[in-house]
Protein backbone atom coordinates (compact mmCIF):
# COMPACT_ATOMS: atom_id res chain seq x y z
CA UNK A 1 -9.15 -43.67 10.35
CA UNK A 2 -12.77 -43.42 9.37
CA UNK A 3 -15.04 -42.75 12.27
CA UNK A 4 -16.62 -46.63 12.19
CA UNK A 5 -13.53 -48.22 12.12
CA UNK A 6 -12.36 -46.44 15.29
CA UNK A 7 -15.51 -46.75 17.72
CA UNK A 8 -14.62 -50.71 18.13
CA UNK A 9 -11.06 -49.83 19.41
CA UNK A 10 -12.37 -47.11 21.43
CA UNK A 11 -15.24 -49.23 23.00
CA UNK A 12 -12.36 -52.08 23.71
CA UNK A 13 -9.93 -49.81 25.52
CA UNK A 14 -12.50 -48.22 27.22
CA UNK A 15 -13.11 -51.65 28.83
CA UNK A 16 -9.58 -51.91 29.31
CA UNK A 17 -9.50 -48.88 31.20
CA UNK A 18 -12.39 -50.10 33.47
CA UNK A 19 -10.68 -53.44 34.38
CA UNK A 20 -7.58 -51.75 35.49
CA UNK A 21 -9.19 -49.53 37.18
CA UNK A 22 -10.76 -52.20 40.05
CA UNK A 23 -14.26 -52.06 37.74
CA UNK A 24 -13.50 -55.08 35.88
CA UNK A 25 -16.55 -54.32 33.41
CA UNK A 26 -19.27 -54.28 36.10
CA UNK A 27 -21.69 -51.18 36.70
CA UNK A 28 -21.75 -50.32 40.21
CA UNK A 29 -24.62 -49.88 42.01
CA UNK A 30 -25.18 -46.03 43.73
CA UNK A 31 -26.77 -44.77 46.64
CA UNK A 32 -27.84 -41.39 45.39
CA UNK A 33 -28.07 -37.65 47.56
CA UNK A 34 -30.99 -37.34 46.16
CA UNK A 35 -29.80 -33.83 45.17
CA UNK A 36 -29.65 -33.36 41.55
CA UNK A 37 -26.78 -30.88 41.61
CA UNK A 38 -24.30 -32.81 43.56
CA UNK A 39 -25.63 -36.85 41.67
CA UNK A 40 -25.16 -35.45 38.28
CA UNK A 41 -21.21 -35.15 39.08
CA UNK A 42 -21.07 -38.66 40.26
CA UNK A 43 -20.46 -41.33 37.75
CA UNK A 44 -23.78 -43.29 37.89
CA UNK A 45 -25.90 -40.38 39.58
CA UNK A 46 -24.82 -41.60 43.51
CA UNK A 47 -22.02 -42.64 45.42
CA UNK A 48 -20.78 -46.41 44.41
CA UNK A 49 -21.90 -48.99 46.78
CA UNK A 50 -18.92 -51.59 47.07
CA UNK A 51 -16.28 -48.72 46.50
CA UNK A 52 -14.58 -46.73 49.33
CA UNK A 53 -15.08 -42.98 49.90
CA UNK A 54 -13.06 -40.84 52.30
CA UNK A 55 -14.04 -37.41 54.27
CA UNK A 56 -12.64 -35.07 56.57
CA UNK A 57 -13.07 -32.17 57.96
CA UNK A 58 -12.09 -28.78 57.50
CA UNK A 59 -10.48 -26.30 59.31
CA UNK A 60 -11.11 -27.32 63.20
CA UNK A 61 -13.13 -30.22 61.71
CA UNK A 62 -9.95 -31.79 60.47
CA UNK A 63 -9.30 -32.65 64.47
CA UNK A 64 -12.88 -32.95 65.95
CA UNK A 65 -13.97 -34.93 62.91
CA UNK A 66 -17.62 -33.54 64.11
CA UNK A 67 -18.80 -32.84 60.73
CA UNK A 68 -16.97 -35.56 58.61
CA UNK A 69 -18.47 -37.86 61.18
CA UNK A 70 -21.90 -36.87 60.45
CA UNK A 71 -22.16 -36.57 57.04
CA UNK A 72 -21.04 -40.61 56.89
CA UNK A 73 -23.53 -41.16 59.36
CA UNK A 74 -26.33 -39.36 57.01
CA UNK A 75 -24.94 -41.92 54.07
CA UNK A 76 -24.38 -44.90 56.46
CA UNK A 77 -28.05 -44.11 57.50
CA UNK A 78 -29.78 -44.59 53.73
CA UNK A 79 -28.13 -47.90 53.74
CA UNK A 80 -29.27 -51.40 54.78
CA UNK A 81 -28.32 -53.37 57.82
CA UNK A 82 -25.66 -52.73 60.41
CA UNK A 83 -23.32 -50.12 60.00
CA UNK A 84 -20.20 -51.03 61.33
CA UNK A 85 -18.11 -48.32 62.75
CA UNK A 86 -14.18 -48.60 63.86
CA UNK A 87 -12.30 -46.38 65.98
CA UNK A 88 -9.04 -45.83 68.17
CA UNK A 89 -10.40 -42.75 70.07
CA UNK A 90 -13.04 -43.40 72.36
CA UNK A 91 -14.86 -40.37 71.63
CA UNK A 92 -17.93 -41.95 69.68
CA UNK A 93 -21.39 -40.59 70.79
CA UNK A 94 -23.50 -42.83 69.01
CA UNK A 95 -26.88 -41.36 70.34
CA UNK A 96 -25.94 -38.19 68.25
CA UNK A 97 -25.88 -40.01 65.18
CA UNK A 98 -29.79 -40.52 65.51
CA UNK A 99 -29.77 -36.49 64.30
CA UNK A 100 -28.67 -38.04 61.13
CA UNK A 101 -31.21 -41.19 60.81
CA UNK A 102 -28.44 -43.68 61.77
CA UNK A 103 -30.27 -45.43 65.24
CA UNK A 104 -27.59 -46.69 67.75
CA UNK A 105 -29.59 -49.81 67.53
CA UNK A 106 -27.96 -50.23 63.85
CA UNK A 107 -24.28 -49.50 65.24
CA UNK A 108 -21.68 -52.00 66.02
CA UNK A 109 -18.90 -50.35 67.60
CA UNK A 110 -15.42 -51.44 67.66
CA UNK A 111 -12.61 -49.72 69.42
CA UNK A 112 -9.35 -50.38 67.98
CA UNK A 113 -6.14 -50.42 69.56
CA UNK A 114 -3.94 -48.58 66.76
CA UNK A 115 -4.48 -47.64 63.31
CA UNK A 116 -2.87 -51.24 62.06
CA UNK A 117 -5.77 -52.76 63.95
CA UNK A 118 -8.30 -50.20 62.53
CA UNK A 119 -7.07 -50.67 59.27
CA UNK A 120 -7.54 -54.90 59.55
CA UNK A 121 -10.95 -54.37 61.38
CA UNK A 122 -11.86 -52.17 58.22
CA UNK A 123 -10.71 -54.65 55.59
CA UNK A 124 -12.27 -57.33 57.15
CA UNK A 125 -15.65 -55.83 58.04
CA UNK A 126 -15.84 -54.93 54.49
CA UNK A 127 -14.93 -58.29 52.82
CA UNK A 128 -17.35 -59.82 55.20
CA UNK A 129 -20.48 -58.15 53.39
CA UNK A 130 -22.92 -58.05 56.58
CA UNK A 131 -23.30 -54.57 57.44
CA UNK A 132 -24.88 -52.46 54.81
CA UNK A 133 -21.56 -50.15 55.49
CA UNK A 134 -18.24 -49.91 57.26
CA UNK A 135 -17.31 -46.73 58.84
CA UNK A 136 -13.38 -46.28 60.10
CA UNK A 137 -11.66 -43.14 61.48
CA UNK A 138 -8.02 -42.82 60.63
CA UNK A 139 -5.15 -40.72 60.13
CA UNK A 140 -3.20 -42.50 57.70
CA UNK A 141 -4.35 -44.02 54.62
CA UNK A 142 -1.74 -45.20 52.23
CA UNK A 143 -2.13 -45.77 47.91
CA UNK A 144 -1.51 -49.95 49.30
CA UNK A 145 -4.28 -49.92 52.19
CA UNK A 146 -6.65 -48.09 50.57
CA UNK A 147 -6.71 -50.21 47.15
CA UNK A 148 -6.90 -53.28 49.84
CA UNK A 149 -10.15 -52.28 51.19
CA UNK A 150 -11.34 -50.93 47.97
CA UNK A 151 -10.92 -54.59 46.44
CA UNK A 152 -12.55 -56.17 49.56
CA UNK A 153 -15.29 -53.52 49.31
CA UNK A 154 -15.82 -54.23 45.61
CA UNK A 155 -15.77 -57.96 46.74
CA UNK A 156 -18.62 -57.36 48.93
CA UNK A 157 -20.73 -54.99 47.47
CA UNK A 158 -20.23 -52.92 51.09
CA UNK A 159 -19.76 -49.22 51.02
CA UNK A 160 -16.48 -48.16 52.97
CA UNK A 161 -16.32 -44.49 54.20
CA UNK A 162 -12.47 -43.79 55.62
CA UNK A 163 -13.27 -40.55 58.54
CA UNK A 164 -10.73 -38.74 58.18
CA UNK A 165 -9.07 -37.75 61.50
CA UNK A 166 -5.59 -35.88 62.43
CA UNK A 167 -4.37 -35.48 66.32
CA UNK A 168 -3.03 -32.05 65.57
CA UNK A 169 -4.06 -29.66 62.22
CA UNK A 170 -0.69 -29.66 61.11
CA UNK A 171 -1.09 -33.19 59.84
CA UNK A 172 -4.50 -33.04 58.26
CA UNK A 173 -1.97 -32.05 54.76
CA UNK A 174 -2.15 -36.24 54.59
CA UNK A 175 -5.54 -35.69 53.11
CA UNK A 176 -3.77 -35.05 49.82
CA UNK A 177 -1.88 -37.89 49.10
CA UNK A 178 -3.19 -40.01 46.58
CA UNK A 179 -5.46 -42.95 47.79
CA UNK A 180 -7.67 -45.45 45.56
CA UNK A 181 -10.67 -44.20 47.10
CA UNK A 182 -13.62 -43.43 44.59
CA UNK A 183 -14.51 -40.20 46.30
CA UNK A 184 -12.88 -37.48 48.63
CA UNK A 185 -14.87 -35.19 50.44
CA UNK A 186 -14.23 -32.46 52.92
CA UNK A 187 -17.02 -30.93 55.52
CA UNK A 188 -16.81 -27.64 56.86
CA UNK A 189 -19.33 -25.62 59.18
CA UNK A 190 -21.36 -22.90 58.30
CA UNK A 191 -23.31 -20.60 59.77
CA UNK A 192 -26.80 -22.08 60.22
CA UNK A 193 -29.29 -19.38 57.52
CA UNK A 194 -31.84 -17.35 59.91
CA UNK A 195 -35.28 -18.63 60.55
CA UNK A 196 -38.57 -16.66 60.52
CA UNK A 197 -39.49 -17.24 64.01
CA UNK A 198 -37.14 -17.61 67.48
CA UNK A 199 -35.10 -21.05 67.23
CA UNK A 200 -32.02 -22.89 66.07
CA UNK A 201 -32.41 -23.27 61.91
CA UNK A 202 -31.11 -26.65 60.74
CA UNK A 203 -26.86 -26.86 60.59
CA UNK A 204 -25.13 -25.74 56.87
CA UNK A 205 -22.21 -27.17 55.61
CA UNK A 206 -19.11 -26.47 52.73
CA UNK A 207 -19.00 -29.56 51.22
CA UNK A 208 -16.45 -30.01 48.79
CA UNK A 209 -16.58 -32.63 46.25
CA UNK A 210 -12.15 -33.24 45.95
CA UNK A 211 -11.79 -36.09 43.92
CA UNK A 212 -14.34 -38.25 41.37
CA UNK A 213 -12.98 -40.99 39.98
CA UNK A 214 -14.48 -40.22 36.11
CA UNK A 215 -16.62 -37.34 38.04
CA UNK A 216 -16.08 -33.68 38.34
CA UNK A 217 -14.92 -32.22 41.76
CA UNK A 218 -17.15 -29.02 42.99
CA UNK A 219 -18.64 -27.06 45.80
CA UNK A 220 -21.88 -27.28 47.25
CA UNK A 221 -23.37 -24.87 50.39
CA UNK A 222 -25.69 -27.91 51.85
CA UNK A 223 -28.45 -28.37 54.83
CA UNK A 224 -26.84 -30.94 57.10
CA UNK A 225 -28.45 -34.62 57.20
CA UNK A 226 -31.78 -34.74 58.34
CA UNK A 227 -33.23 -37.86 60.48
CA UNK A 228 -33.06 -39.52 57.44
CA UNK A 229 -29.87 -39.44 56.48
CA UNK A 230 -30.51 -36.71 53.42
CA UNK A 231 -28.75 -33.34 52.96
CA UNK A 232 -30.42 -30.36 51.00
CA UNK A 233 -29.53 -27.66 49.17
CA UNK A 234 -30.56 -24.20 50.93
CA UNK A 235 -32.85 -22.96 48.39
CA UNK A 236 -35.05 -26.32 48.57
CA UNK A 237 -35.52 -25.18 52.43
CA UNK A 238 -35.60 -21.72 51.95
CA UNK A 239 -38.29 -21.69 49.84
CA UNK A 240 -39.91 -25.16 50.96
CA UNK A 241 -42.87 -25.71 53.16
CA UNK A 242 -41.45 -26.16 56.04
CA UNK A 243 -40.25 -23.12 57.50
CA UNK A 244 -43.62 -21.87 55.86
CA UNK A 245 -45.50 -24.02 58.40
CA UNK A 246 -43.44 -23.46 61.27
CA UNK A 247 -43.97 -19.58 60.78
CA UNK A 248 -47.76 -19.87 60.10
CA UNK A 249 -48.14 -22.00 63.30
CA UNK A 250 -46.21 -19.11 65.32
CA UNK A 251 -48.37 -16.71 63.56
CA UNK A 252 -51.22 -18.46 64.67
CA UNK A 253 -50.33 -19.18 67.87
């Protein structure tokens, strides 16, 4: 088949593809990193806003959650509105997510009573399309929950981020069943680099890239979110101003 002949069957099952897929033909909107290396392996240069994105933890993180719970906050944060922000543990210390740019005057907290309720909280906190995004923590996640929210997130136009969170390690091997979620992303700690003068150096993470729907999954060492929400890679801080300052005003001092 000459080459001309075949683009307009290729462009139509393309478009197919998309509709099946819970695009139905429309270009999502992103909210990028603002890191070049990690938006050019998401489809449209950011996470999709109206899509739903799961994280976790790794290693100890896949209990604590400390990590996972972070990072969300740091994309939660570069939103607009209220974040709203589900749970069944009552172990949420909103006041730390203000490391991360999200205020506690932006959080609505709800405390679930089991991961049903979660799960319904989720869905409908999504479909509603106030908060600028909808944060739950859960264990389970199934293929038929997860394309639920991802329809009422699509609805909306709300990003959903699904924490990630196991009562014992031995069950975080849940995180690789097959959901409709967009993205997958697991956190780990790293040690935080060395600084130039006496002081705690800004937290690293692992931060694995799983799963892109029409992306490419990789591995990025990053700077945890600042008070604005943004990671970095090391070498932008490394070499940056900023630690440059801090050691000329220690050298000056």
């Amino acid at each position: 088949m000459p080459d001309h002949a075949a683009r307009p069957a290729i462009a139509e099952l393309r478009e197919r593809i998309a509709r099946l897929d819970g695009g139905a033909g429309r270009e999502r909107k992103v909210l990028p990193f603002g890191v070049t290396e990690i938006d050019r392996r998401l489809p449209g240069g950011g996470l999709a806003l109206g899509g739903l994105h799961e994280v976790a933890g790794g290693g100890n993180g896949a209990v604590d959650g400390a990590a996972a719970a972070m990072f969300a906050a740091g994309i939660a944060a570069r939103t607009r509105g209220k974040v709203l922000w589900v749970v069944t543990r009552r172990d949420l210390f909103a006041p730390a997510f203000a490391q991360a740019g999200l205020h506690p005057d932006r959080l609505i907290h709800v405390e679930a009573g089991d991961e049903k309720a979660l799960l319904a909280c989720f869905e409908e906190g999504l479909r509603h399309g106030g908060p600028g995004a909808v944060v739950a923590e859960t264990a389970r996640l199934s293929m038929t929950a997860s394309r639920r929210l991802l329809l009422a997130a699509e609805s909306s136009g709300t990003i959903g981020i699904a924490v990630r969170r196991w009562r014992r390690q031995t069950e975080a091997g849940d995180f690789g069943q097959p959901t409709a979620s967009l993205t997958r992303w697991r956190v780990s700690a790293l040690p935080s680099a060395p600084l130039p003068v006496p002081g705690l150096s800004r937290a690293k993470w692992l931060l694995e890239l799983i799963r892109c729907r029409a992306g490419e999954s990789a591995d990025f060492e990053v700077e945890a979110c600042d008070d604005q929400g943004r990671i970095a890679l090391p070498s932008e801080m490394a070499h940056g101003s900023a630690q440059k300052e801090i050691a000329r005003r220690f050298a000056s001092a």
